[in-house]
Protein backbone atom coordinates (compact mmCIF):
# COMPACT_ATOMS: atom_id res chain seq x y z
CA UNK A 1 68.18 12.95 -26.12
CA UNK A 2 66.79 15.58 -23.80
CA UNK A 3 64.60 17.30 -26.46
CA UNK A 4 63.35 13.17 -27.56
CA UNK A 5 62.54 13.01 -23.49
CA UNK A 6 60.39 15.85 -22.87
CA UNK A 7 58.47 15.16 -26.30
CA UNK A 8 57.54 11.98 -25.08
CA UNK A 9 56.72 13.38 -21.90
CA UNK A 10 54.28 15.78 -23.75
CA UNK A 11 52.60 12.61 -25.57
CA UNK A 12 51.69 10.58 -22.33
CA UNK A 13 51.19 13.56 -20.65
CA UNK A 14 48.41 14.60 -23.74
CA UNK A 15 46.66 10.78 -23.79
CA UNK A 16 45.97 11.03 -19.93
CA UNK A 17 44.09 14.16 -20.63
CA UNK A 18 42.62 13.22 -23.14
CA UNK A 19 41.12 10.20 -21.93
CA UNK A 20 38.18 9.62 -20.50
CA UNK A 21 37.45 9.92 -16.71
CA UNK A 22 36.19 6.98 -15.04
CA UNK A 23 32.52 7.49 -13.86
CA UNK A 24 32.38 7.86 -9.65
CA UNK A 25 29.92 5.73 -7.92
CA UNK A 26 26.54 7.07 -7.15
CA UNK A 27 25.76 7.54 -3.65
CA UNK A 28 22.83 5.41 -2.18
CA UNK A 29 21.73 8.14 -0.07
CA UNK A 30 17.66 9.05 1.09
CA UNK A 31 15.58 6.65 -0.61
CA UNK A 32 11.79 6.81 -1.34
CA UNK A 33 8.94 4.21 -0.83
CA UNK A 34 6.50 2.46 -3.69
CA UNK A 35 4.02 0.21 -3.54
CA UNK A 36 2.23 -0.81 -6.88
CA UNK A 37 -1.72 0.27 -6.31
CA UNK A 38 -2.78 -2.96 -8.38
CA UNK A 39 -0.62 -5.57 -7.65
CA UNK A 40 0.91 -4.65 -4.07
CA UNK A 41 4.86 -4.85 -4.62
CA UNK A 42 6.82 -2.65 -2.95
CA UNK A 43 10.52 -1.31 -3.55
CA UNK A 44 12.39 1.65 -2.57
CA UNK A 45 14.10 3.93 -4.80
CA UNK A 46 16.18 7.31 -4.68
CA UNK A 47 14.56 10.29 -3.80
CA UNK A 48 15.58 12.25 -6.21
CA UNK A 49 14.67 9.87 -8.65
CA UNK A 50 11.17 9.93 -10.49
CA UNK A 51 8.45 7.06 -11.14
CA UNK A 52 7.64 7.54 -14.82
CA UNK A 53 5.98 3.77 -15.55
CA UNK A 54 1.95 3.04 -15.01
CA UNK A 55 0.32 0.49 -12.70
CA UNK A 56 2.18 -3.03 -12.86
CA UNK A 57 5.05 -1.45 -14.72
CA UNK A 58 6.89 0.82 -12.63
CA UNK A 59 10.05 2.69 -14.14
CA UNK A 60 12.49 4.70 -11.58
CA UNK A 61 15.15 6.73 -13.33
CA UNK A 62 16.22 9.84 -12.65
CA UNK A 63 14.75 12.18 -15.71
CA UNK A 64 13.01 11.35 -18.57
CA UNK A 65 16.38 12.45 -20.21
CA UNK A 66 17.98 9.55 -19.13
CA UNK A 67 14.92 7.27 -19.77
CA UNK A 68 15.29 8.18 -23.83
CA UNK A 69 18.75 7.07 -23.79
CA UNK A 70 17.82 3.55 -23.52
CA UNK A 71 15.15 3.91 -25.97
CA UNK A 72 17.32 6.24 -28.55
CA UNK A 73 21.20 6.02 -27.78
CA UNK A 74 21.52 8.97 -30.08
CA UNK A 75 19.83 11.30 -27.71
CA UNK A 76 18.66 11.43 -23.92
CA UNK A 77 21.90 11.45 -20.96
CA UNK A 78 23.85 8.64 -19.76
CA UNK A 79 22.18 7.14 -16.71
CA UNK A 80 20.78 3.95 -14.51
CA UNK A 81 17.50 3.02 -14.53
CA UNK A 82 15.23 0.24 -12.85
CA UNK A 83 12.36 -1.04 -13.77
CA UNK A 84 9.85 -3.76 -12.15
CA UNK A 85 7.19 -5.21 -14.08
CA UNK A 86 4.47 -7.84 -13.15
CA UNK A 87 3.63 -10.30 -15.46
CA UNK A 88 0.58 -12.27 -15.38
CA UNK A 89 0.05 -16.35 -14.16
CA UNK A 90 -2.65 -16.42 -15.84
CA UNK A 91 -2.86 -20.20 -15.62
CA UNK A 92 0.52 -20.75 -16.81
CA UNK A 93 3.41 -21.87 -15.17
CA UNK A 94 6.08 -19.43 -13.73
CA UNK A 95 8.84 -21.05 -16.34
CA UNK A 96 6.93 -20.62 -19.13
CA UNK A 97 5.94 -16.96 -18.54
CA UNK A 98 9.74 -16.45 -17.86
CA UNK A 99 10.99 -18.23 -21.21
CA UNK A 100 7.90 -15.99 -23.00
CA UNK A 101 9.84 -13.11 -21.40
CA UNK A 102 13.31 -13.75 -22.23
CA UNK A 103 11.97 -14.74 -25.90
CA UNK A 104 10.54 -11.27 -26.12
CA UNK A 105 13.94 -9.32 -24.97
CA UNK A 106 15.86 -11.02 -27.59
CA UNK A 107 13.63 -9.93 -30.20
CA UNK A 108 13.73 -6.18 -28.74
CA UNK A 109 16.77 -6.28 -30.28
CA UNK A 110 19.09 -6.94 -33.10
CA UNK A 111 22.39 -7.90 -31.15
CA UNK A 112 22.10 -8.94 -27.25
CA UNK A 113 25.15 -10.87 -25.47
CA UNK A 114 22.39 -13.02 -22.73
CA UNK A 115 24.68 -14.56 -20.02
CA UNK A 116 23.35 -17.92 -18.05
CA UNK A 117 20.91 -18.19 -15.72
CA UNK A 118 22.18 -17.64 -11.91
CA UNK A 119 20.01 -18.84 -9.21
CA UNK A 120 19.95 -16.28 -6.63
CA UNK A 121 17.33 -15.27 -3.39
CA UNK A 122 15.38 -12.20 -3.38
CA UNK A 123 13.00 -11.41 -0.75
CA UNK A 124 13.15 -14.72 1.13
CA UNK A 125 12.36 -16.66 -2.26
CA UNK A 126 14.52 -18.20 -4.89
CA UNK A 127 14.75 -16.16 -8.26
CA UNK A 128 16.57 -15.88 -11.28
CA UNK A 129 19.28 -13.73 -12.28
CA UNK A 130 20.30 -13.25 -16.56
CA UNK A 131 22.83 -10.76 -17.13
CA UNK A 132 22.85 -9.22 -20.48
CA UNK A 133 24.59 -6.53 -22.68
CA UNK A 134 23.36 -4.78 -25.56
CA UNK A 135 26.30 -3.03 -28.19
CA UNK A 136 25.32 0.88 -29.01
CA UNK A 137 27.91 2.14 -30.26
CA UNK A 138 31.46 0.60 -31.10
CA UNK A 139 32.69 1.58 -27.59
CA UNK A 140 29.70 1.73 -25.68
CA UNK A 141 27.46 -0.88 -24.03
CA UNK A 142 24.03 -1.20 -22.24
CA UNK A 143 24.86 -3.24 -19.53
CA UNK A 144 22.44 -4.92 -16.92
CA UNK A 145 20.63 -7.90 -15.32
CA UNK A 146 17.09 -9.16 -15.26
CA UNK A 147 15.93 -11.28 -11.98
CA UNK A 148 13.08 -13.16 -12.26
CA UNK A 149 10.79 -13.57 -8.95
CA UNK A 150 7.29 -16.20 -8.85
CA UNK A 151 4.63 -14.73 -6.42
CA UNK A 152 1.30 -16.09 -6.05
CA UNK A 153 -0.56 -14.82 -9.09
CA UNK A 154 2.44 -13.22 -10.96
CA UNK A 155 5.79 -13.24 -12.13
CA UNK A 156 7.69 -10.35 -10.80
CA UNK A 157 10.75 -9.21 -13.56
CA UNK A 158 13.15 -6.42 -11.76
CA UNK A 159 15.60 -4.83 -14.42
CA UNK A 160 18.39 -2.79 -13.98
CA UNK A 161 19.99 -1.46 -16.64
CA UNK A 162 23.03 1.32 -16.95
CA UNK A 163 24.08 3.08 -20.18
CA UNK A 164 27.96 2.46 -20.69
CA UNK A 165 29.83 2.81 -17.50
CA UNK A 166 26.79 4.08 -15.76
CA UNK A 167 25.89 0.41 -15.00
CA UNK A 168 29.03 -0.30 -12.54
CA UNK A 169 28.50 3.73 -11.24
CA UNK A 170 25.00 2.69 -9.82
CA UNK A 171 25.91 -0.49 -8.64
CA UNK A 172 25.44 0.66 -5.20
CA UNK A 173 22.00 1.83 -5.97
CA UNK A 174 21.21 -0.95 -7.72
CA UNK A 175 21.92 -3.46 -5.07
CA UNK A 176 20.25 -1.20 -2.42
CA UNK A 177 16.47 -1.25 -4.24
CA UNK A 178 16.85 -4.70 -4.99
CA UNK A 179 17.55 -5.47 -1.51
CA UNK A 180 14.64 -3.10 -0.71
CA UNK A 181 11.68 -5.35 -3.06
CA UNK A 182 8.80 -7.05 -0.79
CA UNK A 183 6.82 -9.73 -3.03
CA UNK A 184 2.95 -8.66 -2.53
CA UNK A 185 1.32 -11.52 -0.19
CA UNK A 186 -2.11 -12.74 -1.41
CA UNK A 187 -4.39 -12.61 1.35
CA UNK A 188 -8.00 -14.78 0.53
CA UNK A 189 -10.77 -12.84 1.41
CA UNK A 190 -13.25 -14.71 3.97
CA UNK A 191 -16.53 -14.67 3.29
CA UNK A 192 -17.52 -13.51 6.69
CA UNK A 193 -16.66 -9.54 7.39
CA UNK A 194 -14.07 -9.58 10.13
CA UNK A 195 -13.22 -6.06 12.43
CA UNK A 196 -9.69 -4.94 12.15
CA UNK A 197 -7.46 -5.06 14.99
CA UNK A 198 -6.23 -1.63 14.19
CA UNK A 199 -8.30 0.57 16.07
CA UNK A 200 -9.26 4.14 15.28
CA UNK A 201 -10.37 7.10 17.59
CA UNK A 202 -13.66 9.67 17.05
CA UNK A 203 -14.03 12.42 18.66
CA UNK A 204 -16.88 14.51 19.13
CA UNK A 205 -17.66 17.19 21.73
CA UNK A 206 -20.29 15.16 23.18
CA UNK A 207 -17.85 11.84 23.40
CA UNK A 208 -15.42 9.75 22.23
CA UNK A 209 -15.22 6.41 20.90
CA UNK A 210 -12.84 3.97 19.58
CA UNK A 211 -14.06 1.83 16.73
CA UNK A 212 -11.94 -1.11 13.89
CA UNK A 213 -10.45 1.24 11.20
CA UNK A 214 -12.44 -1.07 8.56
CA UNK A 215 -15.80 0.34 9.51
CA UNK A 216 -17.45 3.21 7.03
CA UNK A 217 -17.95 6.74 8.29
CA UNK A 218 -21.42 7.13 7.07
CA UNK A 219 -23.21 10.83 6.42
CA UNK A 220 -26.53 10.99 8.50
CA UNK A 221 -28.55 14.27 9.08
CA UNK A 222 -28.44 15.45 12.29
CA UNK A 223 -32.09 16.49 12.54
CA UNK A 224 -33.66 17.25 15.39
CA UNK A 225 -30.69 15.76 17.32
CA UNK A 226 -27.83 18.11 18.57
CA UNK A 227 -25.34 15.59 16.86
CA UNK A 228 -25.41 12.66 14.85
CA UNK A 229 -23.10 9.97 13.41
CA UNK A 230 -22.85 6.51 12.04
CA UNK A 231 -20.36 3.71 11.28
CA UNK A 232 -20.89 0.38 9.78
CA UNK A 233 -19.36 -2.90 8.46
CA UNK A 234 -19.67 -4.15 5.19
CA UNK A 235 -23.21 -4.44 4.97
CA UNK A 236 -26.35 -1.95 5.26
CA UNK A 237 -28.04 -3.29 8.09
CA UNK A 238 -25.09 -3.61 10.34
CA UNK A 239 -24.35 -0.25 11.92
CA UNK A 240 -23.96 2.02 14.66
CA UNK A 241 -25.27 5.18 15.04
CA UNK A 242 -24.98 7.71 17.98
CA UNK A 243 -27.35 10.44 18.29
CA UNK A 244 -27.55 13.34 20.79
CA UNK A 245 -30.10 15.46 22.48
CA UNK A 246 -30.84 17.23 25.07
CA UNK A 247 -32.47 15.42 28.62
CA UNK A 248 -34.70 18.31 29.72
CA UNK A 249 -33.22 17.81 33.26
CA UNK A 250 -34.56 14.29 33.22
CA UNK A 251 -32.72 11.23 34.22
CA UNK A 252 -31.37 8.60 32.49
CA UNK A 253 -34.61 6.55 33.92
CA UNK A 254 -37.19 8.84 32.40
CA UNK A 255 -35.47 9.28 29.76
CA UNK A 256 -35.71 5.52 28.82
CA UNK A 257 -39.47 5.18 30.18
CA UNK A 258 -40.58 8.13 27.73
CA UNK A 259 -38.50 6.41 24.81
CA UNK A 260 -38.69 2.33 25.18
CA UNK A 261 -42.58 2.87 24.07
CA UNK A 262 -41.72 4.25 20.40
CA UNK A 263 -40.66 0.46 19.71
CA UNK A 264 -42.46 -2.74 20.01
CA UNK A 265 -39.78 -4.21 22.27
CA UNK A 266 -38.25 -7.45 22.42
CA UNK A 267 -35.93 -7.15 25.27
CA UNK A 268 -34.44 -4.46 27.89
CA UNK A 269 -31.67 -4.43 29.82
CA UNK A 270 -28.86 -2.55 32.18
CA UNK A 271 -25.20 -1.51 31.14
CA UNK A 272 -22.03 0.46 31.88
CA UNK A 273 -20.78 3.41 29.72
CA UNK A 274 -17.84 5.32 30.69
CA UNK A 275 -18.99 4.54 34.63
CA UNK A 276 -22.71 5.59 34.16
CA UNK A 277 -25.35 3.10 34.11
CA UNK A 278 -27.66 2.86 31.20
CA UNK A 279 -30.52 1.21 29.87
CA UNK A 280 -30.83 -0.74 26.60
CA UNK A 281 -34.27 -1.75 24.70
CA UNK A 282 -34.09 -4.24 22.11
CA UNK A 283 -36.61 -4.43 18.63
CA UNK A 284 -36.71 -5.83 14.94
CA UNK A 285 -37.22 -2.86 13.18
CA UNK A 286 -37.53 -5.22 10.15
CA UNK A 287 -37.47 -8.61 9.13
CA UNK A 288 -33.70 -10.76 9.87
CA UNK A 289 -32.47 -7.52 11.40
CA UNK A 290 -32.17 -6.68 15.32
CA UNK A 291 -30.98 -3.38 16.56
CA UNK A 292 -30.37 -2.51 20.18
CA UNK A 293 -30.67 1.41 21.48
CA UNK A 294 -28.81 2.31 24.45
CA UNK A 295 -29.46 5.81 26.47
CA UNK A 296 -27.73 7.26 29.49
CA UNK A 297 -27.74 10.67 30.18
CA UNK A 298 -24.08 13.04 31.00
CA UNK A 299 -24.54 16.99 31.11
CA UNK A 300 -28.06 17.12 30.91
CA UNK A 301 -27.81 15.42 27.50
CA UNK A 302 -29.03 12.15 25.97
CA UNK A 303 -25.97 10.18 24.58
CA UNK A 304 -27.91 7.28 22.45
CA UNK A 305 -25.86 4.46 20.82
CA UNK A 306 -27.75 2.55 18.60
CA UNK A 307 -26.66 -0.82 16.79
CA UNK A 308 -28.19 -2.88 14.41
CA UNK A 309 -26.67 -6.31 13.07
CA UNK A 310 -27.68 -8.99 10.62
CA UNK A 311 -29.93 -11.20 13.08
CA UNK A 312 -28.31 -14.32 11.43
CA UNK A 313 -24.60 -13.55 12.12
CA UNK A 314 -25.26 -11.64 15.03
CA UNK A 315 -21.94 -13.53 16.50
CA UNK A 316 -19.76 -11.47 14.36
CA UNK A 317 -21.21 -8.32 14.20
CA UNK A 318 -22.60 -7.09 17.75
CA UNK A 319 -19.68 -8.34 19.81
CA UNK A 320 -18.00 -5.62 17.86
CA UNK A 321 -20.57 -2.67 18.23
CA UNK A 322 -20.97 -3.70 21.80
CA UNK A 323 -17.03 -3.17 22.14
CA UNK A 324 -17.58 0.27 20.54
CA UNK A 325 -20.30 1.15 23.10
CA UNK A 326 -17.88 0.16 25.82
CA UNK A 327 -15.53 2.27 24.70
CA UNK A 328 -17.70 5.23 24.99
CA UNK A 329 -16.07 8.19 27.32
CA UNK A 330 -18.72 11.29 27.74
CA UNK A 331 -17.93 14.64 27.83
């Protein structure tokens, strides 16, 4: 009876080691940002994790080891892997470029177990949620879920997937990146430029100046000048351009008297920069286009804003430079 005891003993004893572990959970621990370059979603995923999809497809596993397991269960490692994929409007309606989807999945393989559709909400919107399983071996399962989420010009399909117990191991992760997904908002373009709010600082040893982050640093020769630069909006002739030269001990007066005559002047005026006054003169140096130049003198040098806007949308354009001019401080 004894010797029957510890022989049984040795059997359960053998099938516990023998089995299987079960799989740990993986840690959701740093995660790294995304954002699609074409069409603007965003998700997080683990750092340690790589992107290995293109533009509008983007593929987060871990190596491309793991990747080939989905695609060849006869090779690769065991792993999770998400994927988020955009899929075109293009003047059809969100349920029929989700049934085209579904319909292709099926076909991408030979035996698929496709669970109902849950209704679920993801990133503030409603979306849909189809669990699935796919048999590779006679033990072993792909395991994951699809969700389904309508923007404005796309539909947006986030798939997680896990090979065998790997699925309920990343879990975790899983639930963290999905929480993590922004839908891209579709802003329509106005036909009028408009400045950004965001502001940006240059700075020069002669000055600096803040200016909207949407205006183009433009290359301009120096010259004669000690320093030179120029900004400007989205077209050619709206601009401004600061040059810098010495005042030959003159004030900001003669200065302006010798310079006001190179122009055939519309208009002059007085202003303010950085505490200093300073003198304006106003021309057309060609037709529909108006452009203001603006000297005061600091240090025994000339600074000289100059703007030039679109005569015909002058409203939205110099309100802008002249903010820029204001927000001159000299050196």
């Amino acid at each position: 009876m004894k010797k029957s005891l510890i022989f049984l003993m040795f059997i359960v004893v053998a099938f516990i080691g023998c089995s299987k572990k079960e799989t740990p959970p993986v840690p959701v621990g740093e995660m790294s940002d995304y954002k699609d370059p074409a069409y603007g979603f965003k998700i997080h995923y683990p750092k340690e994790w790589k992107q290995l999809g293109t533009t509008g497809k983007a593929v987060f596993v871990k190596s491309q080891e793991v990747a080939n397991k989905f695609m060849d269960p006869a090779s690769g490692e065991e792993g999770g892997q998400v994927t988020v994929e955009a899929l075109k409007l293009e003047g059809k309606t969100p349920e029929e470029v989700i049934a085209a989807s579904k319909e292709l999945f099926k076909q991408t393989w030979s035996k698929v177990d496709i669970q109902p559709d849950q209704q679920i909400t993801v990133a503030t919107k409603t979306a849909t949620k189809v669990g699935y399983s796919v048999p590779v071996t006679a033990k072993t399962n792909i395991t994951g879920y699809q969700i389904y989420v309508v923007g404005d010009t796309a539909v947006y399909k986030l798939d997680f997937v896990g090979y065998g117990d790997q699925f309920t191991a990343h879990a975790g992760v899983f639930d963290a990146m999905l929480k993590s997904f922004e839908v891209p908002v579709v802003i329509i373009k106005s036909d009028k430029w408009m400045a950004s709010p965001s502001m940006e600082n240059y700075n020069s040893n002669f000055f600096t100046m803040q200016y909207p982050e949407n205006m183009v640093p433009e290359n301009v020769s120096k010259g004669k000048f000690d320093f030179s630069m120029k900004l400007r909006a989205d077209r050619l002739d709206c601009s401004i351009q600061i040059d810098v030269f010495g005042a030959q001990k003159l004030t900001t007066e003669k200065v302006f008297d010798q310079n006001k005559g190179k122009v055939k002047a519309r208009g002059t005026g007085k202003a303010t920069i950085d505490g200093n006054e300073a003198l304006w003169v106003e021309d057309a140096p060609m037709a529909n286009v108006t452009r203001r130049q603006y000297y005061v003198v600091k240090n025994d040098k000339v600074i000289r804003p100059t703007v030039i806007w679109f005569a015909a949308q002058k409203d939205i354009y110099f309100p802008v430079f002249e903010k820029c001019v204001s927000s001159l401080k000299l050196k």
